[in-house]
Protein backbone atom coordinates (compact mmCIF):
# COMPACT_ATOMS: atom_id res chain seq x y z
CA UNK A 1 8.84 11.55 -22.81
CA UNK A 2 10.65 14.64 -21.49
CA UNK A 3 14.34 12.99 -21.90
CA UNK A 4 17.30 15.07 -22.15
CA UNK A 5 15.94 18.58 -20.76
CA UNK A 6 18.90 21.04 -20.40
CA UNK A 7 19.42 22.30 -16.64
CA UNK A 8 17.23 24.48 -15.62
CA UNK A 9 14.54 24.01 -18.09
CA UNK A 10 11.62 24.22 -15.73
CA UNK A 11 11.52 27.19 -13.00
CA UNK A 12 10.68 25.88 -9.54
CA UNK A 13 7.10 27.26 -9.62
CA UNK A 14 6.76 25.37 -13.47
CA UNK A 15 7.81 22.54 -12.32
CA UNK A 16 5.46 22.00 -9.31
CA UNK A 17 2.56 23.09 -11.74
CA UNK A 18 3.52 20.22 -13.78
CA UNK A 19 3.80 17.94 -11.74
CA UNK A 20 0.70 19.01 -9.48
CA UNK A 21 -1.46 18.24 -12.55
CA UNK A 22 0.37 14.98 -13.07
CA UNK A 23 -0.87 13.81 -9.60
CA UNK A 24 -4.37 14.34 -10.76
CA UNK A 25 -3.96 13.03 -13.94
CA UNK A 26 -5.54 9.48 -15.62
CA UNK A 27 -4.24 9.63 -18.66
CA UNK A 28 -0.28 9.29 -18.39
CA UNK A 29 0.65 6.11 -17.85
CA UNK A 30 4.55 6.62 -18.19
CA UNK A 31 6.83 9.45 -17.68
CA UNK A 32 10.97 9.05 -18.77
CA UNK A 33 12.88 12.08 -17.80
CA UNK A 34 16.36 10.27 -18.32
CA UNK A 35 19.08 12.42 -18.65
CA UNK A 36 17.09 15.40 -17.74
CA UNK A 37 19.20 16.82 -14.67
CA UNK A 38 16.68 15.80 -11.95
CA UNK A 39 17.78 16.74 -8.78
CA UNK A 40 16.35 16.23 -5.30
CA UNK A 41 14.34 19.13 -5.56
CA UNK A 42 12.21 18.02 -8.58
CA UNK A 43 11.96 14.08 -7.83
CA UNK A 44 10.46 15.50 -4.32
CA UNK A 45 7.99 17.22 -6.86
CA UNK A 46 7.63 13.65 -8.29
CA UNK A 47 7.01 11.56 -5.56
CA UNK A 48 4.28 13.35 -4.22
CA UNK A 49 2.24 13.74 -7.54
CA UNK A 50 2.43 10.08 -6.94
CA UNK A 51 0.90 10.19 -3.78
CA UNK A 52 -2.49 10.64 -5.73
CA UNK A 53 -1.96 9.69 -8.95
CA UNK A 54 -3.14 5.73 -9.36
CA UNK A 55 -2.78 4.92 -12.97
CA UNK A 56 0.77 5.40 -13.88
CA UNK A 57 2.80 2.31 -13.85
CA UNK A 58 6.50 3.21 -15.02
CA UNK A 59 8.72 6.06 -14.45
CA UNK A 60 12.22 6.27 -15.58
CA UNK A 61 14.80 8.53 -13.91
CA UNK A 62 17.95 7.20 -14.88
CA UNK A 63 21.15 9.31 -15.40
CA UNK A 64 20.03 12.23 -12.94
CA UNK A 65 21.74 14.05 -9.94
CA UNK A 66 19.36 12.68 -7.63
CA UNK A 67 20.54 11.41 -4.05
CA UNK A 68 19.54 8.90 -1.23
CA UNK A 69 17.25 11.62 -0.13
CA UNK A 70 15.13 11.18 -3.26
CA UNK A 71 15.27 7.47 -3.41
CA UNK A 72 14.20 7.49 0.07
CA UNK A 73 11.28 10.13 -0.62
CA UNK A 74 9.97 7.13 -3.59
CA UNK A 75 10.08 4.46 -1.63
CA UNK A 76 8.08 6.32 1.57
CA UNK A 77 5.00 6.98 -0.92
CA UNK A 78 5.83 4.34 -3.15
CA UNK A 79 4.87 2.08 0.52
CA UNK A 80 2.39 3.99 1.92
CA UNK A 81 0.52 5.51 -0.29
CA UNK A 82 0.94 4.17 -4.28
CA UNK A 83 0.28 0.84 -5.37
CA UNK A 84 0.22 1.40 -9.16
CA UNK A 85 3.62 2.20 -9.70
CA UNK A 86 5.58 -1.07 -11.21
CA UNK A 87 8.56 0.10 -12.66
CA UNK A 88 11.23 3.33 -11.03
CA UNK A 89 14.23 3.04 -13.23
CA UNK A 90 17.32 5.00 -10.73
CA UNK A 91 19.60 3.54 -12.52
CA UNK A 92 22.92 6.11 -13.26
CA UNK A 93 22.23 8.57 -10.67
CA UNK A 94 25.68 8.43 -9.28
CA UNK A 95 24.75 10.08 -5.80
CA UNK A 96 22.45 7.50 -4.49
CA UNK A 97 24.16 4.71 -2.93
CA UNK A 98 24.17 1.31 -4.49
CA UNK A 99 22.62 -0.27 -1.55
CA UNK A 100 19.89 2.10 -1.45
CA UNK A 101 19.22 1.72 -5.17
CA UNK A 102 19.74 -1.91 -4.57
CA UNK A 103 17.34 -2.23 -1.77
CA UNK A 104 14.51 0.12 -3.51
CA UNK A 105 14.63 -2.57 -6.49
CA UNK A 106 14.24 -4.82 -4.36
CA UNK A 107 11.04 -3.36 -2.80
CA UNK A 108 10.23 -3.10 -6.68
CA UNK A 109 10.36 -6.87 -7.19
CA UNK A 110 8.53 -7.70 -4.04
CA UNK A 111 5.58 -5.64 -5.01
CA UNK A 112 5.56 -7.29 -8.72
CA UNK A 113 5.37 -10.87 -7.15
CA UNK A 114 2.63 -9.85 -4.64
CA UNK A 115 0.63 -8.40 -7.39
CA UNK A 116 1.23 -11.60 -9.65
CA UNK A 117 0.17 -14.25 -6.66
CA UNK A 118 -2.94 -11.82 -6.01
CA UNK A 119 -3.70 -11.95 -9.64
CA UNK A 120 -3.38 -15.76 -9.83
CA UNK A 121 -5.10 -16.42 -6.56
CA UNK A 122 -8.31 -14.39 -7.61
C-alpha cells in the first residue's frame, strides 16, 4: 500500500527502479497508490511493469492526475500482453474521460466473465 504519497515523492529514475523490479516480481499481488499524485508519467512506469509481471491481480489508482493517455497505455498491455490483472480501480482521476474510464471497465468485466466460463468449462 503506497496511498497518499506527497508529490514528488519518487524521482523519475526511483520510480522506474521501482517499478522495473515490480515487473519481475511474484510476490505482490496488489498495489493501491490512491491518492498518491500519479500522473501520466508514472502510470506509463506502471503499465509496462505489467507487461511482465503475471501474478498481480488488483491495482488501485483512484484519485490521481492521470489522463486518457494513461488509461489508454493500461488497456494496450492490459490486451495484449497481461492476463492476470482483474481489478484497475481509475476511479477519481478527473482528467480521463468518463467514456474512456467507462469503456476500460468495461474491458474489465469482459475479461472477468471469460475467465469465469473458462473456469467452469474446464
Amino acid at each position: 500500500v503506497m496511498d497518499g504519497l506527497p508529490p514528488g515523492a519518487f524521482a523519475p529514475e526511483e520510480a522506474e527502479l521501482i517499478f522495473e523490479a515490480l515487473g519481475a516480481n511474484t510476490s505482490i499481488k496488489r498495489l493501491s497508490m490512491r491518492y498518491s499524485s500519479v500522473g501520466d508519467e508514472l502510470a506509463s512506469l506502471l503499465a509496462l511493469a505489467l507487461v511482465d509481471n503475471t501474478n498481480m491481480t488488483q491495482l488501485s489508482l483512484e484519485g490521481n492526475e492521470m489522463t486518457d493517455v494513461s488509461a489508454k497505455n493500461f488497456y494496450s498491455v492490459l490486451k495484449k500482453n497481461n492476463e492476470t490483472l482483474r481489478l484497475l480501480d481509475l476511479n477519481d482521476n478527473p482528467d480521463i474521460d468518463e467514456e474512456v474510464e467507462t469503456a476500460l471497465d468495461r474491458f474489465m468485466e469482459q475479461r472477468a466473465l471469460k475467465r469465469t466460463l473458462t473456469n467452469k468449462a474446464e
